[in-house]
Protein backbone atom coordinates (compact mmCIF):
# COMPACT_ATOMS: atom_id res chain seq x y z
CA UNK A 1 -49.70 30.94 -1.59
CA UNK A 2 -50.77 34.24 -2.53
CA UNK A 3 -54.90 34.64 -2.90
CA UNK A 4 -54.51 34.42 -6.69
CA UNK A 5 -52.81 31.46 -6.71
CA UNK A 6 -49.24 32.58 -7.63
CA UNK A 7 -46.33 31.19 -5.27
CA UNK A 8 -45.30 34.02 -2.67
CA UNK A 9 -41.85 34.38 -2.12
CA UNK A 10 -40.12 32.75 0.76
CA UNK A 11 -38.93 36.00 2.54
CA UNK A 12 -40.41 38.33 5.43
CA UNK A 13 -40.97 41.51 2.58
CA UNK A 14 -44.60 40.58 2.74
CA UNK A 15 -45.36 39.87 6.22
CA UNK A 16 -47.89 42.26 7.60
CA UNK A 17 -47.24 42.66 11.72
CA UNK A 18 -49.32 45.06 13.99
CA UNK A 19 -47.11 48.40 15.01
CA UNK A 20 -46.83 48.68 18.47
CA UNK A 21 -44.37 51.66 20.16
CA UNK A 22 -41.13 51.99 21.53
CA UNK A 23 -39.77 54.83 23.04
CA UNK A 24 -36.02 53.95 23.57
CA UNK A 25 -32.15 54.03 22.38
CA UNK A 26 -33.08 51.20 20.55
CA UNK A 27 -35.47 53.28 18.41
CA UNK A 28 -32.92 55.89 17.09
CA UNK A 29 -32.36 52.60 14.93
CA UNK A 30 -35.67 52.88 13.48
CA UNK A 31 -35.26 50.43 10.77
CA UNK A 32 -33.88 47.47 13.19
CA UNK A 33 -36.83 47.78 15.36
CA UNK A 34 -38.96 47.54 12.25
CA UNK A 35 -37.34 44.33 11.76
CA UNK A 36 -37.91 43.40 15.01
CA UNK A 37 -41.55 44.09 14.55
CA UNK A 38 -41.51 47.01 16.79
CA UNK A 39 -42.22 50.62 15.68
CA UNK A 40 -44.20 53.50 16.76
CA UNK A 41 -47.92 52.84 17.01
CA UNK A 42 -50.41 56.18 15.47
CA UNK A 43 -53.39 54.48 17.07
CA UNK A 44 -55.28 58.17 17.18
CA UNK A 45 -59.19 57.00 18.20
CA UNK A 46 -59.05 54.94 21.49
CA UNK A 47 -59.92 57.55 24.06
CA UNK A 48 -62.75 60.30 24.26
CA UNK A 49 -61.45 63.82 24.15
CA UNK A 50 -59.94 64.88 27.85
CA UNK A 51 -61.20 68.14 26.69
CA UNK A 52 -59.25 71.35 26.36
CA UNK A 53 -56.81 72.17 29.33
CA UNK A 54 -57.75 74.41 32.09
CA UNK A 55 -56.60 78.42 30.89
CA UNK A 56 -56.74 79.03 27.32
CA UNK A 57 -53.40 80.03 25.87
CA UNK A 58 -53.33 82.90 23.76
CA UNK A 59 -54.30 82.03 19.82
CA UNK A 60 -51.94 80.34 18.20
CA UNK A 61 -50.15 81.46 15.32
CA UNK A 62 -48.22 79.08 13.27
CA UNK A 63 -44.70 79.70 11.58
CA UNK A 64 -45.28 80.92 7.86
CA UNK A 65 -45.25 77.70 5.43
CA UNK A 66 -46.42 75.31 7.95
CA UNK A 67 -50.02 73.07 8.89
CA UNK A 68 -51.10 71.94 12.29
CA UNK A 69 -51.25 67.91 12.90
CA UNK A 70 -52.51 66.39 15.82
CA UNK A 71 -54.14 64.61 18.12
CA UNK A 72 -57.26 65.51 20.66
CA UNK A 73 -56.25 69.13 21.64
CA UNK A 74 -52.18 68.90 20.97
CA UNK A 75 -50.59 69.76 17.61
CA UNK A 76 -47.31 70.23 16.24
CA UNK A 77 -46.71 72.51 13.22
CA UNK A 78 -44.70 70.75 10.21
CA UNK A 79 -43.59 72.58 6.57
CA UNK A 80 -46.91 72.15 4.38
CA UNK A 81 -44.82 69.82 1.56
CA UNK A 82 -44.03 67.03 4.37
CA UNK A 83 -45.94 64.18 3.46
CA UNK A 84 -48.31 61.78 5.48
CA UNK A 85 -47.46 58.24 5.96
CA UNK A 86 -44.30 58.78 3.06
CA UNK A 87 -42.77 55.28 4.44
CA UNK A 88 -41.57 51.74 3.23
CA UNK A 89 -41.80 49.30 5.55
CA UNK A 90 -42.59 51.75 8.45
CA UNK A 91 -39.62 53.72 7.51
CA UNK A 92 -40.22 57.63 6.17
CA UNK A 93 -38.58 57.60 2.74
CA UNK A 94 -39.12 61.49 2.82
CA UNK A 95 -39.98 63.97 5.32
CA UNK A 96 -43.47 63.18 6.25
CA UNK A 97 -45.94 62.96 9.42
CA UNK A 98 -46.29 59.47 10.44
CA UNK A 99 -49.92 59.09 12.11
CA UNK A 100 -52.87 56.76 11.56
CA UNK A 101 -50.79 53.44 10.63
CA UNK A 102 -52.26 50.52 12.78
CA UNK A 103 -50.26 47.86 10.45
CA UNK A 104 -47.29 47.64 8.67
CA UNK A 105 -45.36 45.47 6.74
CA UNK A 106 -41.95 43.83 7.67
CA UNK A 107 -38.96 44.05 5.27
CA UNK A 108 -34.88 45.47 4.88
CA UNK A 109 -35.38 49.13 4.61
CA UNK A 110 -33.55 52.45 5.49
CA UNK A 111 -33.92 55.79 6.05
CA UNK A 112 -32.51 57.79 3.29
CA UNK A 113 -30.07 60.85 4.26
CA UNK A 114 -31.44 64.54 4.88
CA UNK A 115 -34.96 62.74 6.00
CA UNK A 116 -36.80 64.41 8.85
CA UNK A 117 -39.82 63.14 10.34
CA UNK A 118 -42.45 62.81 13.06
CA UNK A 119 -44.97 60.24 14.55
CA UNK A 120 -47.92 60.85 16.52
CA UNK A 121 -50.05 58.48 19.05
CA UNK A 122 -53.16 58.91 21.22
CA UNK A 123 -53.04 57.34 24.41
CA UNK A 124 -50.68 56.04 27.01
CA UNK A 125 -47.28 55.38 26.60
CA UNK A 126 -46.72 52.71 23.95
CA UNK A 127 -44.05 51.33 25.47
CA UNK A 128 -43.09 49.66 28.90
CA UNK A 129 -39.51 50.91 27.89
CA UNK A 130 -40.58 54.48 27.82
CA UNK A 131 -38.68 56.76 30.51
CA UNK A 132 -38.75 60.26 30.79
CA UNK A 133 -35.83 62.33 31.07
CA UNK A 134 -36.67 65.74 31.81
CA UNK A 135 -40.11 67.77 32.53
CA UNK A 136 -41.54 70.72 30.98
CA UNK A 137 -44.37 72.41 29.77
CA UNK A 138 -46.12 73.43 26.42
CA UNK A 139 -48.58 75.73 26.80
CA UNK A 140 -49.22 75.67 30.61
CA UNK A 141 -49.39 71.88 30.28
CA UNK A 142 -46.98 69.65 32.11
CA UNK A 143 -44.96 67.22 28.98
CA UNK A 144 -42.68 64.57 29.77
CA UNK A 145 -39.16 64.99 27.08
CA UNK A 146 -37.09 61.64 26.62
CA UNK A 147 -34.00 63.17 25.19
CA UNK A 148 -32.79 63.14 21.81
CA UNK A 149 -30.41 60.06 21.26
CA UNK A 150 -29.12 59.36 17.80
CA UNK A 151 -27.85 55.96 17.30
CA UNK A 152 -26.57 54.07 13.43
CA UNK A 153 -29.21 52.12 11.89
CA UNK A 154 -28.78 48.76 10.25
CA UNK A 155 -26.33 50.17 7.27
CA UNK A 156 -24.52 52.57 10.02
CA UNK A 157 -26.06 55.56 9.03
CA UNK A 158 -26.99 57.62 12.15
CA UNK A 159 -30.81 58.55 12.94
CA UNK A 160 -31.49 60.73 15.85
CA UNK A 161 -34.51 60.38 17.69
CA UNK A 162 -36.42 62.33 20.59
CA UNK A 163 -39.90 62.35 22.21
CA UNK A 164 -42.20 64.93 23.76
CA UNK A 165 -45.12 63.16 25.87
CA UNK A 166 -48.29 65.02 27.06
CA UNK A 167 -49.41 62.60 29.99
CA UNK A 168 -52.63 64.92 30.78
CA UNK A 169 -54.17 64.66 27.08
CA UNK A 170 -52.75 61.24 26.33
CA UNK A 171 -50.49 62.65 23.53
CA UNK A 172 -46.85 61.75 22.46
CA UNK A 173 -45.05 63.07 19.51
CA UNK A 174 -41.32 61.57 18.44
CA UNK A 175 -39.48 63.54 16.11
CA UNK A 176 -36.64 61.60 14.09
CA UNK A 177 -34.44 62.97 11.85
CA UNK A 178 -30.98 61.51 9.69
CA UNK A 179 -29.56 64.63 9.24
CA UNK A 180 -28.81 66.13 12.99
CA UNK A 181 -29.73 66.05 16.72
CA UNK A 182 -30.40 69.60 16.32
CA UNK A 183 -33.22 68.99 13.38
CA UNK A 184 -35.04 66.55 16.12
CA UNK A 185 -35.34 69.54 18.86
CA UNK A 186 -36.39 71.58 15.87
CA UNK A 187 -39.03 69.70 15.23
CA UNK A 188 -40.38 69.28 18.94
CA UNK A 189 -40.05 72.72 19.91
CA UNK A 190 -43.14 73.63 17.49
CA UNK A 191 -45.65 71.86 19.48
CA UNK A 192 -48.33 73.49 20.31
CA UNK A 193 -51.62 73.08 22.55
CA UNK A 194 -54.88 74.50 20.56
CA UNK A 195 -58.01 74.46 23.02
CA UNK A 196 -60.26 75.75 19.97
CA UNK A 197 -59.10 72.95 17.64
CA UNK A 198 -59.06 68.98 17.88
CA UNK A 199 -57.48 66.43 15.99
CA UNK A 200 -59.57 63.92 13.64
CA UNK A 201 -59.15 61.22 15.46
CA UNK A 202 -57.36 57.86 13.56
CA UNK A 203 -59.47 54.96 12.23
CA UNK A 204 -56.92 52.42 10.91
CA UNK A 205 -56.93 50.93 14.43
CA UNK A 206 -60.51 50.88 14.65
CA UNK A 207 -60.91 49.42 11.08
CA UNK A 208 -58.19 46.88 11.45
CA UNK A 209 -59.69 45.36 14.30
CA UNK A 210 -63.59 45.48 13.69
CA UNK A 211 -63.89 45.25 9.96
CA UNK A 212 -67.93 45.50 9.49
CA UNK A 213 -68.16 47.11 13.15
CA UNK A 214 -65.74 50.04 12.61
CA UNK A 215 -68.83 52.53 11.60
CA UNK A 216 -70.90 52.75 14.58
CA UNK A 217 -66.90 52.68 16.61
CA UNK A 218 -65.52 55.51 14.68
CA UNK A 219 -68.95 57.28 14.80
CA UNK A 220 -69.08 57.22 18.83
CA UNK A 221 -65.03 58.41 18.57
CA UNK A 222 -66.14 61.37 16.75
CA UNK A 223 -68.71 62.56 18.96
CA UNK A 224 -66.81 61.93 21.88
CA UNK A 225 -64.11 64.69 20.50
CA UNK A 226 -66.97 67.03 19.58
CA UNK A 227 -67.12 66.02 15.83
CA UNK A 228 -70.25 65.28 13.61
CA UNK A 229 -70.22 62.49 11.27
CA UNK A 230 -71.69 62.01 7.89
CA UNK A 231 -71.80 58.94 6.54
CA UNK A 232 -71.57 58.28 2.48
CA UNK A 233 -72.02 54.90 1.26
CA UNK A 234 -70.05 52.93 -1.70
CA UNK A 235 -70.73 49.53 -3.01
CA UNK A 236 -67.77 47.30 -2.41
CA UNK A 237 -68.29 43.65 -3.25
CA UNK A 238 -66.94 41.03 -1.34
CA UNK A 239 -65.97 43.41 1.68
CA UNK A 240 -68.00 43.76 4.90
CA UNK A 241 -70.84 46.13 5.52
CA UNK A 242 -69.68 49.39 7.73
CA UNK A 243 -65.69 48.66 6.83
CA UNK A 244 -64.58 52.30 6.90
CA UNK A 245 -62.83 53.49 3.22
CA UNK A 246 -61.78 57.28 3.87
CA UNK A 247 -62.16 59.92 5.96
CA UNK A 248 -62.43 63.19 5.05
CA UNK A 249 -60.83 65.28 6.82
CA UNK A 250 -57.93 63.55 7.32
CA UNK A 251 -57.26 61.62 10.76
CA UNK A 252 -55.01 64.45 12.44
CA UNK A 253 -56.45 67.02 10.56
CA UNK A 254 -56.60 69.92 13.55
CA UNK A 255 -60.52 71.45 12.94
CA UNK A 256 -63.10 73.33 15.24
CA UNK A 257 -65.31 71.70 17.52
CA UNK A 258 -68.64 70.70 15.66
CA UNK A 259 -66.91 70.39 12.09
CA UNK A 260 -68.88 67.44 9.96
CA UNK A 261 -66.10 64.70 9.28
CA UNK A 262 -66.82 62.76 6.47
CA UNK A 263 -67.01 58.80 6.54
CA UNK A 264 -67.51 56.58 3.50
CA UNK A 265 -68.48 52.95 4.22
CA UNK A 266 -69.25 50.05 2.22
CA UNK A 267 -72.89 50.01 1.89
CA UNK A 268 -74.67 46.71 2.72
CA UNK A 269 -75.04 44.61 -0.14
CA UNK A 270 -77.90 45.03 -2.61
CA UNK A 271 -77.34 41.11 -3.50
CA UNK A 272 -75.62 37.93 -3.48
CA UNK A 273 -73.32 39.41 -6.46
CA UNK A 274 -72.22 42.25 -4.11
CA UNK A 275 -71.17 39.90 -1.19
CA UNK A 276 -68.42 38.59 -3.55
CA UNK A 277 -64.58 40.10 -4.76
CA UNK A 278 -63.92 37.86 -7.73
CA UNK A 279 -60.60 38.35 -10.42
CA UNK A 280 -57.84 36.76 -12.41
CA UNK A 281 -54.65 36.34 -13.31
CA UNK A 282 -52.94 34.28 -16.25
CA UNK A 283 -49.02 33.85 -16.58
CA UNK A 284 -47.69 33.99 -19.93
CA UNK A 285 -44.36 31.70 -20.18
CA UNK A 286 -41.63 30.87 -20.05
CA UNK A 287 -41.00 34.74 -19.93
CA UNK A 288 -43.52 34.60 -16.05
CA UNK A 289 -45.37 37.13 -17.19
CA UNK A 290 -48.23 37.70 -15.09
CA UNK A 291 -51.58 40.35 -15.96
CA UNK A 292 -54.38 40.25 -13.67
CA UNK A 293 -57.97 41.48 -14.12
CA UNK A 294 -59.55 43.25 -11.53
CA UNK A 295 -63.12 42.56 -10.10
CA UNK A 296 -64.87 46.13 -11.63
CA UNK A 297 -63.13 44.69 -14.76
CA UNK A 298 -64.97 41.48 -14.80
CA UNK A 299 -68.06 42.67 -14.24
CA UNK A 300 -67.66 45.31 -17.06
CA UNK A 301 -66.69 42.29 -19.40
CA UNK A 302 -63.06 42.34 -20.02
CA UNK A 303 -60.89 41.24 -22.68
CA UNK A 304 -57.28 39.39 -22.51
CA UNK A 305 -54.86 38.34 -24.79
CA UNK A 306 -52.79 35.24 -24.49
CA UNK A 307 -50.72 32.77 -26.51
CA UNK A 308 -50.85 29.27 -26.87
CA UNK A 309 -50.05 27.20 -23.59
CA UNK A 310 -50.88 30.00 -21.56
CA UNK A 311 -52.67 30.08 -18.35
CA UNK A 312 -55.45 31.78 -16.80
CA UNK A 313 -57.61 31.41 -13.48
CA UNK A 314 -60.11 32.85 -11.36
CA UNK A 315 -60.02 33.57 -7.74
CA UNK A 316 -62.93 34.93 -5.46
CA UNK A 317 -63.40 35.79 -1.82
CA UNK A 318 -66.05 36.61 0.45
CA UNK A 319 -69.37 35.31 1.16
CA UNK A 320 -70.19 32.40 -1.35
CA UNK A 321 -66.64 32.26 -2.69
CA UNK A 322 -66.46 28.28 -2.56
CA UNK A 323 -68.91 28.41 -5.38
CA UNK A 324 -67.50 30.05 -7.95
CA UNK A 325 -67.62 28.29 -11.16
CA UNK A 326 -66.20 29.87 -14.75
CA UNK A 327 -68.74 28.17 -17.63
CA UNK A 328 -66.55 28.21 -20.92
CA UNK A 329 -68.06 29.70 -24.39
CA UNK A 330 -65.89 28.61 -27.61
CA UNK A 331 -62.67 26.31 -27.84
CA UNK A 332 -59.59 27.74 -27.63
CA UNK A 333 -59.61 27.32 -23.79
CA UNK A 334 -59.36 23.86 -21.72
CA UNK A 335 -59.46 23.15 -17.75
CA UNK A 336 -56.44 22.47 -16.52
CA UNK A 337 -56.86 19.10 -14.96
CA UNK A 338 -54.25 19.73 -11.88
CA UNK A 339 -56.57 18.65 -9.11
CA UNK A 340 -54.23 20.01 -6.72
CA UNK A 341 -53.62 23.24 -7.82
CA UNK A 342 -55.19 25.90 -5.53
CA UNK A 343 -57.87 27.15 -7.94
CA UNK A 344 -59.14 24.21 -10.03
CA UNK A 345 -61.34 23.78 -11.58
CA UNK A 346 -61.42 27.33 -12.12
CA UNK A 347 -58.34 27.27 -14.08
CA UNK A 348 -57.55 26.82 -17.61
CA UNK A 349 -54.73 26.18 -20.36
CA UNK A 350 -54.83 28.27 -23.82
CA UNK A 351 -54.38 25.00 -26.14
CA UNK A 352 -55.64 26.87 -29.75
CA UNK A 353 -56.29 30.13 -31.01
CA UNK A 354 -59.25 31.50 -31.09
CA UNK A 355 -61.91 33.00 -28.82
CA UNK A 356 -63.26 32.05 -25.73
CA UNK A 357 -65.80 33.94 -23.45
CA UNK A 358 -65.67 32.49 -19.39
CA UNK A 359 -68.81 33.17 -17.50
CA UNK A 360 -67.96 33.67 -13.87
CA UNK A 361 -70.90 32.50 -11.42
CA UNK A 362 -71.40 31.84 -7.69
CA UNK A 363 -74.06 29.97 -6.46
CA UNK A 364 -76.77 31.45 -3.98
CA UNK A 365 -80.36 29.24 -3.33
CA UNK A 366 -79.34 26.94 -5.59
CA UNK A 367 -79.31 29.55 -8.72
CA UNK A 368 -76.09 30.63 -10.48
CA UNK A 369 -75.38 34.50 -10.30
CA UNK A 370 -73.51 35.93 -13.20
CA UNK A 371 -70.43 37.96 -11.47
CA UNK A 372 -69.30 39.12 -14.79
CA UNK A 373 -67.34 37.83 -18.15
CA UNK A 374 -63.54 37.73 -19.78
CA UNK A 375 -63.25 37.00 -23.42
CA UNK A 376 -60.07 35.44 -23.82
CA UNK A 377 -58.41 35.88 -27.08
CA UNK A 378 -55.69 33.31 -27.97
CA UNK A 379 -53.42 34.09 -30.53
């Protein structure tokens, strides 16, 4: 049952599984080892900054038309209109950089022809089926190249795929592409190593894992890779204190030692009201026709249309969200008396026209708190 209350459909399109890495044949199929539940993991925050190799290389220049993306002191250089995290499923639906992308969702999806792509992780091999193939080195630093194998996916279409591992800085790269083997060694052969820049480090890891802790976390991972962090607050209700909502720059984003990253968080609550998400939904029939009203909505006072026989309900989560209670004003509305429907009594049947205002309340030291209104208008 979804959180509004509407019936989820019996299939795995929904199911959100944790990405964790694979470096093998099997992987040239990207979109079976999605199924599978395994993909590449962009974790990108775990480990402090090894710190620039020994011997700076001479200053970088990039190939015209292209941006830096990376990880601690690695990079690779990618045209500037590839995407970031351009996938469905875990699978890049145009070229794109994959990085950052702790969860994903499981579901039947391909690769489209003529798409190129790359993913980047921070830390050790992802995979206990990783093997290297062949040593070399990028910028007077040793890197570990599992060779470019392309292999059909689930519809037959064939996806090559190739990996470049930095052991030393804890940095891999894979490169996949639909449209040739060539296009993957392409793609590898423009990574770089840039002592004078480092990588934002990923938080979607961090986030995922410690919801109201991932502030001071990602704070401490920027100042172990040389980065200063300013923190912005915004008021969120029903989410956690400290849950991390962007980043600015972007994780992967190569910048200069010292640069201030920007963090917004959720700020703590400034009452009960804030520690509470609250919405609806109504279904207009027999056509299904859902509309839902958002909780900034609500607590603007909204205003819905519906027809006779009609339903609408309310839904809340967070701290308090047992008590929410929806107080009715006029009678064109009635509580819909299924006991065992997930969100009575907070649910109710359009049985006239007319207008109806529904107060939405939780409860904190035995006092209501007014979330905010919907006038329902039943035509």
């Amino acid at each position: 049952m979804a959180v509004d209350g509407r019936p989820m459909p019996e299939t795995g399109a929904g199911v959100a599984i944790r990405r964790r890495a694979v470096i093998t044949l099997a992987s040239a199929a990207l979109v079976v080892t999605v199924i599978g539940g395994t993909v590449l993991a962009s974790t990108l925050g775990g480990a402090a900054d090894p710190g620039p190799p020994a011997g700076s290389p001479s200053p970088i220049v990039t190939p015209p038309g292209t941006r830096l993306v990376g990880a601690g002191h690695a990079a690779i250089a990618v045209p500037v209109e590839w995407g970031t995290n351009k996938t469905y499923c875990g699978i890049p639906q145009q070229d794109t950089v994959v990085i950052d992308v702790a969860i994903i969702e499981a579901c039947l999806s391909r690769r489209p022809r003529g798409v190129d792509s790359v993913d980047i992780w921070d830390g050790p091999p992802p995979s206990p089926d990783y093997n290297t193939d062949d040593a070399t080195v990028i910028d007077g630093v040793p890197a570990e190249r599992q060779k470019t194998i392309c292999a059909p996916d689930f519809r037959g279409q064939p996806v090559c795929v190739g990996t470049i591992y930095l052991r030393s800085l804890g940095v891999g790269f894979m490169a996949a592409s639909s449209t040739s083997r060539a296009e993957v060694d392409r793609i590898l052969s423009r990574i770089r190593i840039v002592p004078g820049l480092v990588g934002v480090p990923g938080v979607d890891k961090i986030r995922t894992d410690e919801q109201g802790g991932a502030q001071a976390t990602y704070v401490d991972v920027l100042d172990r890779a040389g980065l200063t962090a300013e923190i912005h607050t915004r008021t969120v209700p029903g989410s956690p204190a400290g849950y991390i909502l962007d980043v600015s720059p972007p994780p992967g984003t190569m910048v200069r030692a010292g640069t201030v990253v920007t963090v917004t968080v959720v700020a703590e609550p400034r009452g009960p009201a804030d520690e509470v998400d609250v919405g609806t939904n109504s279904v207009h029939w027999p056509e299904e026709v859902y509309h839902a009203l958002t909780d900034a909505q609500i607590r603007a006072g909204a205003t819905i249309r519906l027809e006779v026989g009609d339903q609408i309900w309310a839904y809340a989560r967070g701290k308090r969200a047992s008590t929410l209670a929806g107080e009715l004003h006029g009678t064109s509305l009635a509580i819909n008396d299924c006991k065992k429907c997930p969100n009575y009594p907070h649910s109710w049947i359009a049985v006239s026209r007319g207008k109806t205002k529904i107060t939405l309340t939780i409860t904190a030291d035995s006092k209501p708190v007014v979330l905010g209104t919907v006038t329902v208008l039943v035509r």
